[in-house]
Protein backbone atom coordinates (compact mmCIF):
# COMPACT_ATOMS: atom_id res chain seq x y z
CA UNK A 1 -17.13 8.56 32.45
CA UNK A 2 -16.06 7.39 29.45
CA UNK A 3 -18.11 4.22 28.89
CA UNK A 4 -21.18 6.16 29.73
CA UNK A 5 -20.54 8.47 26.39
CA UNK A 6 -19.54 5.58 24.49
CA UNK A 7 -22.64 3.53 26.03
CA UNK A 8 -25.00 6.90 24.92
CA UNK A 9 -22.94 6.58 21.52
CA UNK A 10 -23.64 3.31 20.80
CA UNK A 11 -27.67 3.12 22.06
CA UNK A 12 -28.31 6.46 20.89
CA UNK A 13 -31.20 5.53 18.79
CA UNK A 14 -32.72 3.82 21.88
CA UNK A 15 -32.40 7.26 23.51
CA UNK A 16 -33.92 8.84 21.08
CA UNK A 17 -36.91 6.70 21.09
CA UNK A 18 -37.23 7.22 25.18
CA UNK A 19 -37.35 11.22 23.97
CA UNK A 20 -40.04 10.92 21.95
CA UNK A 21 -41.88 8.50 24.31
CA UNK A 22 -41.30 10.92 27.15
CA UNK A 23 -41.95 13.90 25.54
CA UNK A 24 -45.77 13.05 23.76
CA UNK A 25 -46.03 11.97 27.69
CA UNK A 26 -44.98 14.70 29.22
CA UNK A 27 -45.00 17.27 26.10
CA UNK A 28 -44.41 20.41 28.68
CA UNK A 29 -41.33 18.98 29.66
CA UNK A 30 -38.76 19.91 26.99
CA UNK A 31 -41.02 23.01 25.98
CA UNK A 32 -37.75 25.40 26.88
CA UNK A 33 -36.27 23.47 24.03
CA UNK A 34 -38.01 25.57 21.53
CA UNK A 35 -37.97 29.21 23.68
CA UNK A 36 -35.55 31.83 24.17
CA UNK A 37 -33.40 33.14 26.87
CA UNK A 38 -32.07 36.97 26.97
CA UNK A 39 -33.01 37.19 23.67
CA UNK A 40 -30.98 33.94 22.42
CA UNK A 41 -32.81 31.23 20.09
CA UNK A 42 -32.03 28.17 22.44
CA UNK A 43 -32.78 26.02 19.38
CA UNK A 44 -30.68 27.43 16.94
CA UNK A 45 -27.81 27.59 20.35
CA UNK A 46 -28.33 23.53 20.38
CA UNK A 47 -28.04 23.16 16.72
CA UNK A 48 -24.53 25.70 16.80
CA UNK A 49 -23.20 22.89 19.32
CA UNK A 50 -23.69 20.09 17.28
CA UNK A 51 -22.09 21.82 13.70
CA UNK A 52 -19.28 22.96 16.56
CA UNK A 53 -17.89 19.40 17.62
CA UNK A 54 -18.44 18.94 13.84
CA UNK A 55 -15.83 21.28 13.31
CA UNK A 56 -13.64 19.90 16.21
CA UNK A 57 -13.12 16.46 14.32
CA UNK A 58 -12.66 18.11 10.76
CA UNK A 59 -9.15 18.77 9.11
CA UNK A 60 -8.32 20.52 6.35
CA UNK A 61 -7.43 17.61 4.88
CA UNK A 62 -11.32 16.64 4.99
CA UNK A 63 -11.32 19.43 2.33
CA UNK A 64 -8.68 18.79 0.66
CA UNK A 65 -10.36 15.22 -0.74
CA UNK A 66 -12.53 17.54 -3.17
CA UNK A 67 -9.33 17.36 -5.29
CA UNK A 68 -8.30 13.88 -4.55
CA UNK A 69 -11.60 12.37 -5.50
CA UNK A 70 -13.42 15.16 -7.45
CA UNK A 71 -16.01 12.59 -9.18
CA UNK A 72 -17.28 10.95 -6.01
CA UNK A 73 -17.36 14.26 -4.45
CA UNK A 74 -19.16 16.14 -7.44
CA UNK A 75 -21.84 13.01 -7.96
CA UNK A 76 -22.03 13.13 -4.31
CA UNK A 77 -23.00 17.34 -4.08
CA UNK A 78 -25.52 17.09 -7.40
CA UNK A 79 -27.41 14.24 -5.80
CA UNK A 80 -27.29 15.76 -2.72
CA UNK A 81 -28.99 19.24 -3.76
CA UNK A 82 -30.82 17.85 -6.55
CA UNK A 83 -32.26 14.05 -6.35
CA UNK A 84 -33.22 14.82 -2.05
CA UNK A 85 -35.16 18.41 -2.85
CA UNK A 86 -36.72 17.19 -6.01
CA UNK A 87 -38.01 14.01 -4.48
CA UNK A 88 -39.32 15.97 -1.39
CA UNK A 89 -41.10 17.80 -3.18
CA UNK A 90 -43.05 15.69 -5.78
CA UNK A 91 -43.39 13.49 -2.41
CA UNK A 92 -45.36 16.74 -0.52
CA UNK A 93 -47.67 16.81 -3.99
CA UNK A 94 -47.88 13.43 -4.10
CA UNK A 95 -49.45 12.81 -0.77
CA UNK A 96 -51.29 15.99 -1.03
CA UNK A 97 -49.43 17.42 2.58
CA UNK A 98 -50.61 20.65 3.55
CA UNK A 99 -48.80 24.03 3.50
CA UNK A 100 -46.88 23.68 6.90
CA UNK A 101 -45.65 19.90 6.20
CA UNK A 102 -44.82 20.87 2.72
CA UNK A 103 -42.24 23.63 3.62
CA UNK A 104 -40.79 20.59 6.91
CA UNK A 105 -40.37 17.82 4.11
CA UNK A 106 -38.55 20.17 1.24
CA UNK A 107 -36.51 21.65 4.11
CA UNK A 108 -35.59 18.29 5.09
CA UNK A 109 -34.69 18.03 1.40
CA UNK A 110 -32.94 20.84 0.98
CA UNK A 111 -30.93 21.29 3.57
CA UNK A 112 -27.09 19.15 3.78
CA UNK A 113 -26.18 15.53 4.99
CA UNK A 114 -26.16 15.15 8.59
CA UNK A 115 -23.29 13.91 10.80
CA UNK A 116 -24.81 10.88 11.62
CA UNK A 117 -24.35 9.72 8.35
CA UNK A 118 -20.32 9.32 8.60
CA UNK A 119 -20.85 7.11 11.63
CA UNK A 120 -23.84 4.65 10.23
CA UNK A 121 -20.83 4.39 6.74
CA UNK A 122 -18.46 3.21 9.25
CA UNK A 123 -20.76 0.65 10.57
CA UNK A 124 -21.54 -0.28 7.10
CA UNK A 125 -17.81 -0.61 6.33
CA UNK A 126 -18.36 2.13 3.64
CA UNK A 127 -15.64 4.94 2.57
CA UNK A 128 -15.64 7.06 6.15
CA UNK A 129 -13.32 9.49 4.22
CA UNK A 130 -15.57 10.70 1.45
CA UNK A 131 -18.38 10.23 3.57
CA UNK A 132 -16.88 12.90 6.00
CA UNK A 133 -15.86 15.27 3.42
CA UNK A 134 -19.03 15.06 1.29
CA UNK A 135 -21.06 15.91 4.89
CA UNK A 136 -18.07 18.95 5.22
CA UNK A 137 -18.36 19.81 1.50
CA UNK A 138 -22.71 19.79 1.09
CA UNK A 139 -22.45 21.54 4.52
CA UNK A 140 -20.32 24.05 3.71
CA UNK A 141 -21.76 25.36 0.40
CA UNK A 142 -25.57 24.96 2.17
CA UNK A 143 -25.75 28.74 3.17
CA UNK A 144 -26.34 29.35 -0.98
CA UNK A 145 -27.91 25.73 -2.05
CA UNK A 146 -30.11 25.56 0.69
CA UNK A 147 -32.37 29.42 0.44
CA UNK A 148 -31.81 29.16 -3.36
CA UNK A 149 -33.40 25.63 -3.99
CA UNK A 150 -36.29 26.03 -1.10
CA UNK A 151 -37.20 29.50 -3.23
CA UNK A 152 -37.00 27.44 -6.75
CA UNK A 153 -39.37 25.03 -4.86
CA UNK A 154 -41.89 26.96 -3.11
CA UNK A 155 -41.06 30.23 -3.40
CA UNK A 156 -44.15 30.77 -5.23
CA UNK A 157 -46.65 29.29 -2.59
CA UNK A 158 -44.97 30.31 0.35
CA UNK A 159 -43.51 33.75 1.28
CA UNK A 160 -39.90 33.30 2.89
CA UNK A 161 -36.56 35.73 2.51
CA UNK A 162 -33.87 33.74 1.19
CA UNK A 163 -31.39 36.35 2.24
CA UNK A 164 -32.37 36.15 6.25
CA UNK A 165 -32.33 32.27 5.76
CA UNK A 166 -28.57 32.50 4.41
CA UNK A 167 -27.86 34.62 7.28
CA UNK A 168 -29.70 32.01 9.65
CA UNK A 169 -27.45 29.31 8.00
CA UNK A 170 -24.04 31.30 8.23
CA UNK A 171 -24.55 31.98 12.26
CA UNK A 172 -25.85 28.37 12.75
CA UNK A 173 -23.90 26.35 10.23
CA UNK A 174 -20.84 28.28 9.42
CA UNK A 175 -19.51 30.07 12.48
CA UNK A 176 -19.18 27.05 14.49
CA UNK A 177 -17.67 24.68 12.14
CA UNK A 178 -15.23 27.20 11.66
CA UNK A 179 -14.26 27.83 15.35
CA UNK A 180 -14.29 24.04 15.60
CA UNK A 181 -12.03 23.54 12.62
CA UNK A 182 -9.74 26.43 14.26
CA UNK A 183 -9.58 24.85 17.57
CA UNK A 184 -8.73 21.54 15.85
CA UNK A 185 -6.05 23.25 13.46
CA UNK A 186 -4.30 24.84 17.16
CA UNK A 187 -4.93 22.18 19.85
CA UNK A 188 -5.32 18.75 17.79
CA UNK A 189 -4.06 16.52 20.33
CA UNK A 190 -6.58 18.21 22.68
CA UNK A 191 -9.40 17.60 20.28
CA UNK A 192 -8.18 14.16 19.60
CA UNK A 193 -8.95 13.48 23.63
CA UNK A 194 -12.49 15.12 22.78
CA UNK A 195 -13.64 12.20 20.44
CA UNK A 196 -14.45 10.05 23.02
CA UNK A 197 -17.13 12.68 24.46
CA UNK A 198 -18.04 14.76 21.65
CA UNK A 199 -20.93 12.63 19.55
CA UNK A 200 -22.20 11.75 22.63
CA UNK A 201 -22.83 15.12 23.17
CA UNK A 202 -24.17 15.71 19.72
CA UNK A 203 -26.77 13.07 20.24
CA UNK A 204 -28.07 14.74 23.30
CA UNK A 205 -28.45 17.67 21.74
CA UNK A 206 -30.53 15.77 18.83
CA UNK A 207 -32.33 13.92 21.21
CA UNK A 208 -33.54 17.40 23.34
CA UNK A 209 -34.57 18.70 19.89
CA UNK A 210 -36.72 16.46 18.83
CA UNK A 211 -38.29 16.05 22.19
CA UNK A 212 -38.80 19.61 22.06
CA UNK A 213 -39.98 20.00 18.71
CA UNK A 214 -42.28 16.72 19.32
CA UNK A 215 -43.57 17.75 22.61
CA UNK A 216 -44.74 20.96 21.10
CA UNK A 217 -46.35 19.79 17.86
CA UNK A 218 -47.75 16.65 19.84
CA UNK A 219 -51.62 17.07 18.84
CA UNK A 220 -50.52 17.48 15.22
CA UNK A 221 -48.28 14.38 15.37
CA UNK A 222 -50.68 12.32 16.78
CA UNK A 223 -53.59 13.58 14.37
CA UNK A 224 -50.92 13.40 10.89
CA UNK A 225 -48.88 10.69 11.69
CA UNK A 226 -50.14 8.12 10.15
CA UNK A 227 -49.76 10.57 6.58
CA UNK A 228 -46.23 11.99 7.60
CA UNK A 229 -44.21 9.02 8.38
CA UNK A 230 -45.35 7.58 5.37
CA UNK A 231 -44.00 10.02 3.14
CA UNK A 232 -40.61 10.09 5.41
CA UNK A 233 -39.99 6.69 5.27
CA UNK A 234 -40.68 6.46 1.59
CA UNK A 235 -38.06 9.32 1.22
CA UNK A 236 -35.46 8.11 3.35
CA UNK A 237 -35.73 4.68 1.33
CA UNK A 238 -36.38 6.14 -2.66
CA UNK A 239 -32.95 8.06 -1.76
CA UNK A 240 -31.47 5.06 -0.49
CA UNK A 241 -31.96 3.42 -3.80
CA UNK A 242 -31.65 6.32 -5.64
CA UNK A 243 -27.81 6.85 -4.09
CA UNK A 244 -27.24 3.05 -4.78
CA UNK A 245 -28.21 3.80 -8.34
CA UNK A 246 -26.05 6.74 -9.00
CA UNK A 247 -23.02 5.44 -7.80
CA UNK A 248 -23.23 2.46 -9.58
CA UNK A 249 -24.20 4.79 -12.93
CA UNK A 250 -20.89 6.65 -12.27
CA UNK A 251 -18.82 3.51 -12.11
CA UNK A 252 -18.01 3.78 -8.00
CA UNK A 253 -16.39 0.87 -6.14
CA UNK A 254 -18.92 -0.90 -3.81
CA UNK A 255 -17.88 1.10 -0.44
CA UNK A 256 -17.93 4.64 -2.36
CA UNK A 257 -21.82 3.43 -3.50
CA UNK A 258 -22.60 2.49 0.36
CA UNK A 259 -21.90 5.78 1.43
CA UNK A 260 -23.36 7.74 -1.64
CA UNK A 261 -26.33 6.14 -0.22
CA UNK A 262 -26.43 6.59 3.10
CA UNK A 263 -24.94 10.09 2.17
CA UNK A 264 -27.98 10.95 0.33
CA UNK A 265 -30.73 9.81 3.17
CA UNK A 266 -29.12 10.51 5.77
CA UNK A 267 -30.15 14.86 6.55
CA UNK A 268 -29.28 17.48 8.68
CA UNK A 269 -32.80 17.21 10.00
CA UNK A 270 -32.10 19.69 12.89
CA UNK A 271 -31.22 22.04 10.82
CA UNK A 272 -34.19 21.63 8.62
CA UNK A 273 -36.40 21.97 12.45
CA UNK A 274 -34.35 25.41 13.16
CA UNK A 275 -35.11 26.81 9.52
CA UNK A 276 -38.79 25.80 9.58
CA UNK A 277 -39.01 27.70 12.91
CA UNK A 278 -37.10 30.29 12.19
CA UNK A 279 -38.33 31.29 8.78
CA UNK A 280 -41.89 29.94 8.73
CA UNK A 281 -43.04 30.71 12.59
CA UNK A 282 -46.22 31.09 11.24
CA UNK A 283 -46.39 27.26 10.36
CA UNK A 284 -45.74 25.50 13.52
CA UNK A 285 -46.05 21.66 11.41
CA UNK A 286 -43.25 22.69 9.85
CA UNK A 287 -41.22 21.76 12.49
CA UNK A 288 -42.50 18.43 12.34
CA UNK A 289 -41.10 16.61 9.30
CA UNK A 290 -37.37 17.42 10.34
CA UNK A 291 -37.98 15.63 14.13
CA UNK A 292 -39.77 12.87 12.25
CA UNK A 293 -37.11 12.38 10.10
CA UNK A 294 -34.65 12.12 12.72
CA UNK A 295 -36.06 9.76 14.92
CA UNK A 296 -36.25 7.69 11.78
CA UNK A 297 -32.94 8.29 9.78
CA UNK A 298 -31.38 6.88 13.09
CA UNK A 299 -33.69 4.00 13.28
CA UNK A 300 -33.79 2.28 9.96
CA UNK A 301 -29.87 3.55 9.61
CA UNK A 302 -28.99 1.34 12.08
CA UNK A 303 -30.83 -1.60 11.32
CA UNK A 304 -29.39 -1.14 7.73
CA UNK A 305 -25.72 -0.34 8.94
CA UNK A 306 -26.17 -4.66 10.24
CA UNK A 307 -27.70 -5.52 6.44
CA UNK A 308 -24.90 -3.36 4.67
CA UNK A 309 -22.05 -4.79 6.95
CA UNK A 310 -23.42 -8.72 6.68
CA UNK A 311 -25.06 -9.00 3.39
CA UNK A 312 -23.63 -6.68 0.97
């Protein structure tokens, strides 16, 4: 059982690309994905799991690094919640995206690092440690940074509640990282054993999300795409660059500007899908950008977790 979560671990970007084949195939197939049961957001339920076995691998120690390396940490939170939701959005302007894509690529930019991102530094023999806590840290202080800078953004076009989306983030973000870092805090040898299985699991859950989420918006994929994973690609690799540059403007060792970098591209895109839908279910594109993004960030991050670990 084990090799089979380690063999889903390791090929999971593989798996994600048979979700997306399967799902523009068959787009009706994962349509429960993005639908409710007794009154429960199954999305937002998927998303909960993967911030939960988040939480299971956390310590307070993860934390505690704010203190032991408060420059790394601080560069990493400013570019974080400043360089990705500035360049999303002169990126939307720039390639003129409609209303609906606009709101999926700020979200995208807006919203914290993703998990992924501490495994692709550990391929790329970066610093796992502040690569952990700056994905706890940017996650943790999202429920504020996120609503705030998507109003400073677009507030103006687009009518949202900033509030409600703060709420959204607290039940889907907060809660479960906090039972997970409970459970860890009481049982951690049992939690330990749960490594093995846990991102696994996590990349399941990503992978049934963006089948959903592509399966649903398939006609606009297939009519935008060309547009959309232009701009993605040029915004996973501008903040790429853009995290190389800052950490070697604030004087960081080589591994500490490896994982600034993949820090800063690398997005809690399913998040980003469960805001858009939640908060903007009158643009269904909106959804879009985030699965996009995902399918990608896991893509090129893997190809450039081999360039980072052989050439740099």
């Amino acid at each position: 059982m084990k090799r089979i979560f380690k063999f889903i671990e390791k090929y999971y970007f593989i798996i994600v690309l048979l979700a997306v084949v399967i799902s523009l195939i068959y787009p009706n197939s994962f349509k429960w994905v993005l639908s409710e049961y007794n009154g429960i957001n199954i999305l937002n339920l998927l998303l909960s799991i993967i911030l939960f076995t988040m939480g299971t691998t956390l310590k307070v120690d993860d934390f505690a690094n704010v203190f032991k390396k408060p420059k790394e940490i601080s560069v990493g939170l400013l570019a974080q919640y400043l360089i990705m939701p500035v360049l999303a959005f002169l990126l939307a302007r720039l390639f003129c995206l409609n209303e609906a894509l606009t709101v999926g690529i700020v979200l995208v930019g807006t919203v914290p690092g993703g998990t992924a991102s501490d495994v692709i530094t550990f391929l790329s023999k970066g610093d796992v440690a502040l690569s952990v806590s700056l994905t706890a840290v940017s996650t943790v202080v999202s429920p504020i940074l996120t609503p705030i800078i998507t109003l400073l953004l677009i507030g103006n076009q687009i009518h949202f509640n900033p509030v409600d989306m703060f709420v959204s983030i607290l039940e889907i973000v907060i809660i479960p990282i906090i039972i997970g870092l409970a459970l860890n805090y009481k049982f951690p040898k049992f939690c330990d054993e749960l490594k093995d299985y846990l991102p696994a699991i996590s990349s399941i859950v990503i992978c049934l999300i963006v089948a959903g989420v592509i399966g649903a918006n398939k006609q606009a994929i297939l009519t935008s795409s060309v547009i959309i994973m232009v701009v993605i690609v040029l915004q996973y690799f501008i903040a790429m660059l853009l995290g190389v540059g800052v950490g070697y403007l604030a004087g960081m060792e080589k591994k500490q500007i490896i994982t600034i970098a993949i820090e800063l591209s690398f997005q809690n895109s399913g998040l980003s899908t469960g805001l858009a839908k939640s908060h903007f279910p009158n643009l269904t594109q909106a959804t879009v950008p985030g699965a996009l993004y995902s399918v990608w960030q896991n893509l090129a991050g893997s190809i450039l977790a081999y360039v980072f670990r052989r050439f740099v």
